[in-house]
N, C-alpha and C. Protein backbone atom coordinates (compact mmCIF):
# COMPACT_ATOMS: atom_id res chain seq x y z
N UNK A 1 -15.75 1.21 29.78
CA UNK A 1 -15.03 1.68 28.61
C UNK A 1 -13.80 2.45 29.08
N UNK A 2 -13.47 3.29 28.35
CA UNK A 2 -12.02 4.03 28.48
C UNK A 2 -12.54 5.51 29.38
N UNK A 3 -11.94 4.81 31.05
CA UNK A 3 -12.54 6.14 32.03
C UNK A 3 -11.68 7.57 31.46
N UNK A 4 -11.16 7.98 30.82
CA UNK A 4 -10.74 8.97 30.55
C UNK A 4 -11.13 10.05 29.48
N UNK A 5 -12.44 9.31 28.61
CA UNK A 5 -13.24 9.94 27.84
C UNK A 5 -13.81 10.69 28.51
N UNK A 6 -14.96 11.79 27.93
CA UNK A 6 -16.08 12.43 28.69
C UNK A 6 -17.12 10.74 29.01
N UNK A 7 -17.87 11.66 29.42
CA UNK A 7 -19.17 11.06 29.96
C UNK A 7 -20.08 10.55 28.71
N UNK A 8 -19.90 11.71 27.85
CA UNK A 8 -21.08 11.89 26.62
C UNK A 8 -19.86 10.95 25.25
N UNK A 9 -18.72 10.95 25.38
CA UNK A 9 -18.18 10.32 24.63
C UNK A 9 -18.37 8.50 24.78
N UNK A 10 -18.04 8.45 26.07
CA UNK A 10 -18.56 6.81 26.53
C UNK A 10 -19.86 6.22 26.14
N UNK A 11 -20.90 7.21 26.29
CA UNK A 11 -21.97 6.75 25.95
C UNK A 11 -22.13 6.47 24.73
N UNK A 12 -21.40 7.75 23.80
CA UNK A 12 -21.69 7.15 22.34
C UNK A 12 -20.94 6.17 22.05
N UNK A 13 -19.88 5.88 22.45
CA UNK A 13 -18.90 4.76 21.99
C UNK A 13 -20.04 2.97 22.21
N UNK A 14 -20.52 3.20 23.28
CA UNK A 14 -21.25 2.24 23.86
C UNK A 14 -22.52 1.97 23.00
N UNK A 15 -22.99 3.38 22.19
CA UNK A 15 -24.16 3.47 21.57
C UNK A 15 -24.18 3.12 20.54
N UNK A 16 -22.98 2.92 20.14
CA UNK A 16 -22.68 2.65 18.72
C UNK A 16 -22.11 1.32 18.10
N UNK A 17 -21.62 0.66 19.72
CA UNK A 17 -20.96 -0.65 19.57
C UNK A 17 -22.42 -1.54 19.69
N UNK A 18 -23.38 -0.99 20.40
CA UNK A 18 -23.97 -1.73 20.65
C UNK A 18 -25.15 -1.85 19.23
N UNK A 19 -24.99 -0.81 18.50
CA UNK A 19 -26.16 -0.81 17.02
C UNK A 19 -25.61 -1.63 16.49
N UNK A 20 -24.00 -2.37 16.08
CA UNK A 20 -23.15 -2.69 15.55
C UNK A 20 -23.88 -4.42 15.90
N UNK A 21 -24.96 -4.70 15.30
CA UNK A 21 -25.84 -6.20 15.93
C UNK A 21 -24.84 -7.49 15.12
N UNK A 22 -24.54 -7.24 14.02
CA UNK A 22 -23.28 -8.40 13.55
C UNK A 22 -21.91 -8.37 13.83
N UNK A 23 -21.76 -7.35 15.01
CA UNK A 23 -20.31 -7.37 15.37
C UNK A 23 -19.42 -6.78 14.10
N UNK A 24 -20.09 -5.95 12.99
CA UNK A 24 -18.87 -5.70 12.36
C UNK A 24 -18.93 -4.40 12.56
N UNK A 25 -18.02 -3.15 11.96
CA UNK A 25 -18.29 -1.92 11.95
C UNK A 25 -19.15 -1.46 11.03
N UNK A 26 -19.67 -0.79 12.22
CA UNK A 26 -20.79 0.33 11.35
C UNK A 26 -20.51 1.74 10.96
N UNK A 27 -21.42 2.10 10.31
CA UNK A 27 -21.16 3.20 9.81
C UNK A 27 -22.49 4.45 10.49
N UNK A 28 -22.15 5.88 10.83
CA UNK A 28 -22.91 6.48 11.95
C UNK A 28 -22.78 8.02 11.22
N UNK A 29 -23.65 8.61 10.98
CA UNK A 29 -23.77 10.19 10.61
C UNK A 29 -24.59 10.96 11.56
N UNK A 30 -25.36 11.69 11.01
CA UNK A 30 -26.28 12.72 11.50
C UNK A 30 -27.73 12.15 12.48
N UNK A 31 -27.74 10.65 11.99
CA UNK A 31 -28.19 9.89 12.54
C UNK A 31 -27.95 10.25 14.03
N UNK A 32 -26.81 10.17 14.61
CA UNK A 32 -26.73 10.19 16.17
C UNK A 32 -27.28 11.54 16.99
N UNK A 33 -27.77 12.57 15.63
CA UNK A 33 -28.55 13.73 16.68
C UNK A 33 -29.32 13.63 16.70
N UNK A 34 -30.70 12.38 16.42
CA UNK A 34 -31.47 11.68 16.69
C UNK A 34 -31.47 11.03 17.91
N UNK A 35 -30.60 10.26 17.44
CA UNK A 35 -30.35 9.00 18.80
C UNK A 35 -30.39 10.09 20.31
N UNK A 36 -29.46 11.49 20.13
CA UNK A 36 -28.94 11.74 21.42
C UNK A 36 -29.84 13.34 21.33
N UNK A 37 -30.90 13.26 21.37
CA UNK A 37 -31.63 14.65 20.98
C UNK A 37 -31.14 15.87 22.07
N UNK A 38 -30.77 15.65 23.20
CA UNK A 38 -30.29 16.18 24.13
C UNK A 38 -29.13 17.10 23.77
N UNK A 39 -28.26 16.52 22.85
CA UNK A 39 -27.29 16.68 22.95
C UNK A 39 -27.18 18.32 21.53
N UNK A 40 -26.35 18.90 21.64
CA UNK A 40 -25.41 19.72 19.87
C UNK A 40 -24.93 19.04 19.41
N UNK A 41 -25.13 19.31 18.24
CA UNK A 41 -24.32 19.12 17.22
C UNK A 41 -22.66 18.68 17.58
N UNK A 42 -22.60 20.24 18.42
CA UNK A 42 -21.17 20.65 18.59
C UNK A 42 -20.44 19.21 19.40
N UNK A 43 -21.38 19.46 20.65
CA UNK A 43 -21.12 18.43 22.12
C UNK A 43 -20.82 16.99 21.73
N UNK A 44 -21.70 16.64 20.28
CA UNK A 44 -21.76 15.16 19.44
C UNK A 44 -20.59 15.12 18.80
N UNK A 45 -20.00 16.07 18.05
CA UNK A 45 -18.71 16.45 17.70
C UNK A 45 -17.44 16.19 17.97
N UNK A 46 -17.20 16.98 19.21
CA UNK A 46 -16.20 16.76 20.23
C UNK A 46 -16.28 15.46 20.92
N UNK A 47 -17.18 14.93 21.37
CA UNK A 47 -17.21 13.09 21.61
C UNK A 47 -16.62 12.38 20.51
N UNK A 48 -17.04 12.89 19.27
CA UNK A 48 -16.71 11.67 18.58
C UNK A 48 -15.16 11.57 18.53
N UNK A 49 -14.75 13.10 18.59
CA UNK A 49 -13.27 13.14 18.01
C UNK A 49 -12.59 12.76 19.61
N UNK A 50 -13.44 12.63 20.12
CA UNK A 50 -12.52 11.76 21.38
C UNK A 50 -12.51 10.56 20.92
N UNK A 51 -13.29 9.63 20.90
CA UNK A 51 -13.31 8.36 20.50
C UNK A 51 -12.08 8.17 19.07
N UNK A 52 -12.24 9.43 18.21
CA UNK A 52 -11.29 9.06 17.16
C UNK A 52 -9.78 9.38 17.75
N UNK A 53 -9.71 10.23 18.76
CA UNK A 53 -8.19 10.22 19.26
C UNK A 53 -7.82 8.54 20.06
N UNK A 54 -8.87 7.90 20.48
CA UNK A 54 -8.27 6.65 20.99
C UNK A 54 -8.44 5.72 19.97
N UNK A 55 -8.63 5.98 18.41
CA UNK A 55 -8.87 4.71 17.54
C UNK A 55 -9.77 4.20 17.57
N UNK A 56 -10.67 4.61 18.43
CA UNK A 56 -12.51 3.16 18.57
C UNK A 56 -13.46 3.76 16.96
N UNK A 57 -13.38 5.28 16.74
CA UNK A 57 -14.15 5.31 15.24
C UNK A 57 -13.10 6.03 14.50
N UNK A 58 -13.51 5.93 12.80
CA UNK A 58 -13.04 6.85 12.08
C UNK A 58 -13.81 8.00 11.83
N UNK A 59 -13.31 8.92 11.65
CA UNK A 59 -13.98 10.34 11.37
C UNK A 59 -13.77 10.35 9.62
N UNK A 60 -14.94 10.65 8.79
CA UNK A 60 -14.69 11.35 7.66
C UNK A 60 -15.79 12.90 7.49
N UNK A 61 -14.85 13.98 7.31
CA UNK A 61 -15.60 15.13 7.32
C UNK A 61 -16.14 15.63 6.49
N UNK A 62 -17.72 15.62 5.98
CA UNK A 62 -18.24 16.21 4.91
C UNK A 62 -18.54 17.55 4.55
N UNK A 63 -18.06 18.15 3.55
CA UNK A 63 -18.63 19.52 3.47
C UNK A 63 -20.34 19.56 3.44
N UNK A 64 -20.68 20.50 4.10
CA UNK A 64 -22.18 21.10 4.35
C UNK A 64 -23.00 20.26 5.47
N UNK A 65 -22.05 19.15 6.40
CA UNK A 65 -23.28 17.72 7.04
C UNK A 65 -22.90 18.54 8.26
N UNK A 66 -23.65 17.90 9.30
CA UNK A 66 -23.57 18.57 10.96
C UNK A 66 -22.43 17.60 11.00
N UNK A 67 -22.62 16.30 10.97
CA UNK A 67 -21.63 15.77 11.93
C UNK A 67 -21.02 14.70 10.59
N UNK A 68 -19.48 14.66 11.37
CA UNK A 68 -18.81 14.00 10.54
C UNK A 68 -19.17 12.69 10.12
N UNK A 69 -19.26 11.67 9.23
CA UNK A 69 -19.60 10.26 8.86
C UNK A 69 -18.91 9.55 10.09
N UNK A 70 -19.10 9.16 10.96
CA UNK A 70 -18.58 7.71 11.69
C UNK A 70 -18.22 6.46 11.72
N UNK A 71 -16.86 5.76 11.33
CA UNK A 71 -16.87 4.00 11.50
C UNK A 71 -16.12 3.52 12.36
N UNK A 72 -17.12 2.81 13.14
CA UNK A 72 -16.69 1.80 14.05
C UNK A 72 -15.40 0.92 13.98
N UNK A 73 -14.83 0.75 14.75
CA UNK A 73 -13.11 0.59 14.79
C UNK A 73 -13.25 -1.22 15.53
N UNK A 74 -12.17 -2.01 15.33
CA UNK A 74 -12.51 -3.10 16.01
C UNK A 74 -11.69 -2.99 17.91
N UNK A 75 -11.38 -1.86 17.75
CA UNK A 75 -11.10 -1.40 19.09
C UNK A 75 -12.13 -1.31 20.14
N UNK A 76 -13.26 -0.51 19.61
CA UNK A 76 -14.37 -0.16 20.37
C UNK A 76 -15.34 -1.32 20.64
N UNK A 77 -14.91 -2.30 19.98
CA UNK A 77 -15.94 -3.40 20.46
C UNK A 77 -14.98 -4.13 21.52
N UNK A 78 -13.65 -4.17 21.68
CA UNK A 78 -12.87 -4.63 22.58
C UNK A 78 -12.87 -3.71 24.23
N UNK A 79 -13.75 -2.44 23.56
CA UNK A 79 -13.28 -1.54 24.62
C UNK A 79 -14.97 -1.75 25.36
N UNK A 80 -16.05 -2.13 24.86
CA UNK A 80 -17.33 -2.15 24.67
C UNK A 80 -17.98 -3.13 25.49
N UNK A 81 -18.09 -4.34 24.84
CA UNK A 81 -18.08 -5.72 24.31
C UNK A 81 -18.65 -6.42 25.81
N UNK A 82 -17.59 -6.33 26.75
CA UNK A 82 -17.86 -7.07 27.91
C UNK A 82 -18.93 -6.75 28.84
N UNK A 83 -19.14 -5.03 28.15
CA UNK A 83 -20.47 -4.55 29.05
C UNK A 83 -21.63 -4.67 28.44
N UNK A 84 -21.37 -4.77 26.84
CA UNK A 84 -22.75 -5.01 26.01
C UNK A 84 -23.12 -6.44 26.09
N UNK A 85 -22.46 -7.00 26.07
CA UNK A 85 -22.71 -8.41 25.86
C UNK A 85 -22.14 -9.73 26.77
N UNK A 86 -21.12 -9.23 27.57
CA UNK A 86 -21.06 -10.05 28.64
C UNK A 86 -19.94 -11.13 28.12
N UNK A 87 -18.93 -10.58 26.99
CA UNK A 87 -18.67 -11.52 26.30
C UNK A 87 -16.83 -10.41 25.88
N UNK A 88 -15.74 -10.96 26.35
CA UNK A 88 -14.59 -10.06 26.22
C UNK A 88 -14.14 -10.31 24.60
N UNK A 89 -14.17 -9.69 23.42
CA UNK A 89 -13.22 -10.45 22.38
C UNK A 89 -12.16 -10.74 22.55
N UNK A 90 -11.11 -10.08 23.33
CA UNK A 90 -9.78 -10.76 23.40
C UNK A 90 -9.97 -12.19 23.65
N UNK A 91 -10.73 -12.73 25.19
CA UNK A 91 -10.82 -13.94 25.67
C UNK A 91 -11.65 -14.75 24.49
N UNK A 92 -12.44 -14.19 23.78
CA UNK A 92 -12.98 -15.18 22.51
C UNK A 92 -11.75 -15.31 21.75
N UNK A 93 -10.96 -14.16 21.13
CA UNK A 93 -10.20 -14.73 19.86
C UNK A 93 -9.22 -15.58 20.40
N UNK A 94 -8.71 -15.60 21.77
CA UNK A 94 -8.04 -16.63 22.36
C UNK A 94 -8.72 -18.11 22.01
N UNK A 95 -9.44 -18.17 22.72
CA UNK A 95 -10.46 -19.25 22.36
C UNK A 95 -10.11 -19.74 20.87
N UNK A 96 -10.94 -18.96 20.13
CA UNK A 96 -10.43 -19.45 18.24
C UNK A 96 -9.08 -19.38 17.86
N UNK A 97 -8.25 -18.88 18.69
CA UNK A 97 -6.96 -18.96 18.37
C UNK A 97 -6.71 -20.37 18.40
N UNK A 98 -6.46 -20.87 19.81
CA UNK A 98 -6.75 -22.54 20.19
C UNK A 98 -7.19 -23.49 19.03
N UNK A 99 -8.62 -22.99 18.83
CA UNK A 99 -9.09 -24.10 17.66
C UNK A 99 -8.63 -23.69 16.47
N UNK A 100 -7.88 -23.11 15.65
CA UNK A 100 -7.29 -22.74 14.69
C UNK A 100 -6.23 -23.91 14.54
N UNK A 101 -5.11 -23.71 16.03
CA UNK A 101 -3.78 -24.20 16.27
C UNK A 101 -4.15 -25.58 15.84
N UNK A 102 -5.28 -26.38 16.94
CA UNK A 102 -5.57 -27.89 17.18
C UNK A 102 -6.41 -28.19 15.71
N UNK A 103 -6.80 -27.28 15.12
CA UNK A 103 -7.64 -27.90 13.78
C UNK A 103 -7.16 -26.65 12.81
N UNK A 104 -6.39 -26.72 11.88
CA UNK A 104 -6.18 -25.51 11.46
C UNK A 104 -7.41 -25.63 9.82
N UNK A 105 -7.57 -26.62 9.68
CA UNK A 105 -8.68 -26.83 8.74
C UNK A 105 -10.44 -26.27 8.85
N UNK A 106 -10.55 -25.76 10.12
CA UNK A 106 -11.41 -24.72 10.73
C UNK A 106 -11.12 -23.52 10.33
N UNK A 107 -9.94 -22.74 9.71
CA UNK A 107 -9.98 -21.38 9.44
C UNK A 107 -9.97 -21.72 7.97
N UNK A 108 -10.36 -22.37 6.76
CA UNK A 108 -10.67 -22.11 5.53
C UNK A 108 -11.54 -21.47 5.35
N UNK A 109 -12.77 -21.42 6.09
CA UNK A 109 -14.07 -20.89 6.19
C UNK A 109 -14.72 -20.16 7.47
N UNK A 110 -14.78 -19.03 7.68
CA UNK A 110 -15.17 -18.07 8.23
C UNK A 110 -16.07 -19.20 9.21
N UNK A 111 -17.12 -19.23 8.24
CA UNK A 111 -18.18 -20.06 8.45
C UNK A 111 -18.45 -21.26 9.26
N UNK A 112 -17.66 -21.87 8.97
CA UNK A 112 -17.08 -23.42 9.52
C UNK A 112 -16.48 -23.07 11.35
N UNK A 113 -15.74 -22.49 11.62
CA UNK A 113 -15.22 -21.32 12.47
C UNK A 113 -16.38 -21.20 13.64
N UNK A 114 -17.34 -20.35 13.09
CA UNK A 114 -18.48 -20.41 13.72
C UNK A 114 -18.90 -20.75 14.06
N UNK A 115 -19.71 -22.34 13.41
CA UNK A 115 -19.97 -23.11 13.54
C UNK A 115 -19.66 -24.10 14.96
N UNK A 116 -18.36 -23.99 14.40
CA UNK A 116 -17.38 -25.01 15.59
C UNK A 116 -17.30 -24.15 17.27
N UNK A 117 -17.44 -23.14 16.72
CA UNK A 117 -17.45 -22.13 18.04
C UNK A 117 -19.01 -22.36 18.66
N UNK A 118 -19.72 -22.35 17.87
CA UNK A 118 -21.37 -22.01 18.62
C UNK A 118 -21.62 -20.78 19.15
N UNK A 119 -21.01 -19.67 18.84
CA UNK A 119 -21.37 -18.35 19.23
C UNK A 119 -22.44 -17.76 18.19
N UNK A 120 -23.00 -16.78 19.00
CA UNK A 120 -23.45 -15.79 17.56
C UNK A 120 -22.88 -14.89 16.89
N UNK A 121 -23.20 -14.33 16.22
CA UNK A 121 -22.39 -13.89 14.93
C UNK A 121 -21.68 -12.11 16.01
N UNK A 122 -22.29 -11.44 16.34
CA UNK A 122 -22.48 -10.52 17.14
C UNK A 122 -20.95 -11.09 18.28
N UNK A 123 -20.67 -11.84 18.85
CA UNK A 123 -19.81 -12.35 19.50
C UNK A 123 -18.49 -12.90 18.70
N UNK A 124 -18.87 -13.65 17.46
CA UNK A 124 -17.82 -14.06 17.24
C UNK A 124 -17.23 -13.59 16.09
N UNK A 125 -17.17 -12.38 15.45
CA UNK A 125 -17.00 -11.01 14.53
C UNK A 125 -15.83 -10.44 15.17
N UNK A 126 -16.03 -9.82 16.58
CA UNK A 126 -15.01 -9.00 16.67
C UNK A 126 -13.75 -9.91 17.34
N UNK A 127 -13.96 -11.23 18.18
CA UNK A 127 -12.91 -12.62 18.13
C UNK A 127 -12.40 -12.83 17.20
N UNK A 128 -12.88 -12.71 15.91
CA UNK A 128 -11.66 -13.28 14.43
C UNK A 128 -10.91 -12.14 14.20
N UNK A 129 -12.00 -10.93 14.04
CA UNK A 129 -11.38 -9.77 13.49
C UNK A 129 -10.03 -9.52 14.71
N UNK A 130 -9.62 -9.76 15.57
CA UNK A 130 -8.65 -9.76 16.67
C UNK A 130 -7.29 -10.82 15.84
N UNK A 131 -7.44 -11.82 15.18
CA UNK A 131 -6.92 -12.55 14.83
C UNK A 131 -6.62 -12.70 13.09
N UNK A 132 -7.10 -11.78 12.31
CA UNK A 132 -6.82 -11.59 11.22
C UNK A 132 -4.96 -10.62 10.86
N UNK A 133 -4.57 -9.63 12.09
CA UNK A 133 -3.12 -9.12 11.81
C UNK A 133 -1.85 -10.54 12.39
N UNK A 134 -2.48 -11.54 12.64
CA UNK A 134 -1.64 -12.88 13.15
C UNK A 134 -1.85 -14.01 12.07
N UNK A 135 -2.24 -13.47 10.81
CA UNK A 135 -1.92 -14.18 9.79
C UNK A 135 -1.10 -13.79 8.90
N UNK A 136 -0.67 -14.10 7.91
CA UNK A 136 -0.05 -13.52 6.28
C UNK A 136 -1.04 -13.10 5.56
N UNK A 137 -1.19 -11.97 5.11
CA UNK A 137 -1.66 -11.17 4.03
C UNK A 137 -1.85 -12.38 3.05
N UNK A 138 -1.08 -12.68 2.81
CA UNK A 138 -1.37 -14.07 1.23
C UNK A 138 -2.40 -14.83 1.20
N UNK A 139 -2.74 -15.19 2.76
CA UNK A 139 -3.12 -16.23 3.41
C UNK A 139 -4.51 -16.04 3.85
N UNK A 140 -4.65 -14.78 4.04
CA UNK A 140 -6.24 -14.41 4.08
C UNK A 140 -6.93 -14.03 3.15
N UNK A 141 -8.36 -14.76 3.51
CA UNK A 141 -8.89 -14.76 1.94
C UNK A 141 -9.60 -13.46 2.42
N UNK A 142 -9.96 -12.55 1.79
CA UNK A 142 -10.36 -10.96 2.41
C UNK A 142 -11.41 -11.47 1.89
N UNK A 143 -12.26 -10.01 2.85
CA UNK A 143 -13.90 -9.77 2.63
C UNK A 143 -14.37 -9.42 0.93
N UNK A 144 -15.50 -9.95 0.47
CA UNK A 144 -15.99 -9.73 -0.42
C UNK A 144 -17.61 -9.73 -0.01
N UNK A 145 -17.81 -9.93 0.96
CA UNK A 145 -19.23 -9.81 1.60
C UNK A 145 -19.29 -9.13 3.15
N UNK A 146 -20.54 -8.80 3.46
CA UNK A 146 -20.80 -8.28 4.30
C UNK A 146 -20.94 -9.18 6.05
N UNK A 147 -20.64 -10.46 5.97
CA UNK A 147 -21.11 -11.37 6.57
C UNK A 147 -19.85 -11.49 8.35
N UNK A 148 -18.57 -11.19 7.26
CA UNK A 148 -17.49 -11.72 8.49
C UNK A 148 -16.39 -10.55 8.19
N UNK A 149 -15.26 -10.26 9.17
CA UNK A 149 -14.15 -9.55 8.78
C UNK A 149 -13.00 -10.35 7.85
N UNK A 150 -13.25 -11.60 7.71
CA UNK A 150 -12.49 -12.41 6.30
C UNK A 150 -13.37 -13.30 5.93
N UNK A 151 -12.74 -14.01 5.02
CA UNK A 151 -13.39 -14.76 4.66
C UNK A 151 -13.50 -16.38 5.56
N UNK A 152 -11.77 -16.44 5.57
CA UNK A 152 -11.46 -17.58 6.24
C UNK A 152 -9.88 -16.97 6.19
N UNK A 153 -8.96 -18.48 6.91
CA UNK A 153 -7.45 -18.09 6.41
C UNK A 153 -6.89 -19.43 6.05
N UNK A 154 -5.76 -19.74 5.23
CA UNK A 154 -5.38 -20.96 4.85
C UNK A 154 -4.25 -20.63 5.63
N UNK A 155 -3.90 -21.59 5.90
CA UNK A 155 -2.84 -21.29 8.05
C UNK A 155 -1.71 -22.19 7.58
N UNK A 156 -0.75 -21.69 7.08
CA UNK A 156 0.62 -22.38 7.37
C UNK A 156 1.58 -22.14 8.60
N UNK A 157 2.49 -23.24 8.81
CA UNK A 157 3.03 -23.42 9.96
C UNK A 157 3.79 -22.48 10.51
N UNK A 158 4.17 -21.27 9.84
CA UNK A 158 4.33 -19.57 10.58
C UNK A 158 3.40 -19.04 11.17
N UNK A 159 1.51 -19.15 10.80
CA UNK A 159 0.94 -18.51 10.87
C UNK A 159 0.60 -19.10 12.47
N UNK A 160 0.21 -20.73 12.46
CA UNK A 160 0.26 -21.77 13.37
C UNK A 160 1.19 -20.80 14.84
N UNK A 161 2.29 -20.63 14.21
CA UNK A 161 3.08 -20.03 15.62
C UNK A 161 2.61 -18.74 16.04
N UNK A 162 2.47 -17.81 15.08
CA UNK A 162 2.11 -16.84 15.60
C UNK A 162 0.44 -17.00 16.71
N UNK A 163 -0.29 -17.68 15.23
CA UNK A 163 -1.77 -18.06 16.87
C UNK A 163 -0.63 -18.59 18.19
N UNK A 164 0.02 -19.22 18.02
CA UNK A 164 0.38 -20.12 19.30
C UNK A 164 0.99 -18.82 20.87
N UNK A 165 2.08 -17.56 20.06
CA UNK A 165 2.33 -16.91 20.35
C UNK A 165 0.95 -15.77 21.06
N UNK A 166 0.05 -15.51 20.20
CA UNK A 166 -0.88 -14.49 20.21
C UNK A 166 -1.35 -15.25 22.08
N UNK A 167 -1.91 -16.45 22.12
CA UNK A 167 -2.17 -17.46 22.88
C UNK A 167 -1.45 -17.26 24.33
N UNK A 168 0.06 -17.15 24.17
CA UNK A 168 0.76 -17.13 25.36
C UNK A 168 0.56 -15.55 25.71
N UNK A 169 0.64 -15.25 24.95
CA UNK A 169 0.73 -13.24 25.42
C UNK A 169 -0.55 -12.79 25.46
N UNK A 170 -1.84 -13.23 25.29
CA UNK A 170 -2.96 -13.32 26.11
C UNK A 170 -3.25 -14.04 27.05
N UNK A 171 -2.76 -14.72 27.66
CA UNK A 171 -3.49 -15.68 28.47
C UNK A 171 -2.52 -15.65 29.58
């Protein structure tokens, strides 16, 4: 992960990408002074707001709770990912970038996507979600379920370049 965190911040970042079993973001409270009994309140605290200074969670602060509400960022599974699972998202959404370009009739459906990929869901979540700011807003059909970070995208020949672009400047 990001060697410049604490020790106790890495771990939670790791702890949390890894609860995250559909690859989407989760959501993390008071719950984690469970998970980390070892740890304060305080010590759980200051980790998180490390992780929120590099973007991997959001912080929302409740009056009267120990610890702030937590959500998982699609950063932290990029920052995560290769040690949980053996599996980089950048090098996946590359991948679906590709089959987007060569079949663009594969991104109507989230689903279909998947499919064509053969990954599990856990793997191929935070690969699209990498590839949803390389479309048009118009063009993505947004979440209305809990299942994927879109729905699908209907890909016109701007969007086509930009995958094509995303493609060269990864790879």
């Amino acid at each position: 992960m990001y060697e410049h965190l604490s020790e106790l911040a890495q771990r939670l970042g790791m702890h949390m990408a890894r609860a995250c079993t559909d690859g989407l973001p989760g959501h993390f409270g008071d719950d984690l002074l469970d998970d980390f009994p070892d740890e304060t309140g305080k010590s759980l605290g200051i980790a998180l707001a490390e992780l929120e200074a590099d973007g991997l969670v959001t912080l929302s602060h409740l009056i009267g709770r120990g610890l702030p509400r937590a959500r998982t960022t699609w950063p932290l599974f990029v920052a995560c990912d290769a040690a949980i699972t053996g599996h980089d998202p950048v090098e996946d959404s590359v991948v679906l970038a590709r089959m987007l370009i060569e079949k663009p009739d594969l991104g109507g459906h989230a689903k279909k996507l998947e499919e064509a990929a053969g990954w599990p869901r856990r793997r191929f979540n935070p690969a699209l979600a990498l590839l949803v700011p390389y479309v048009a807003d118009g063009r993505t059909r947004k979440p209305i379920q809990n299942e994927y970070p879109v729905l699908g995208f209907i890909l016109a020949e701007e969007d086509v370049v930009a995958l094509q672009r995303y493609v060269r400047d990864y790879t």
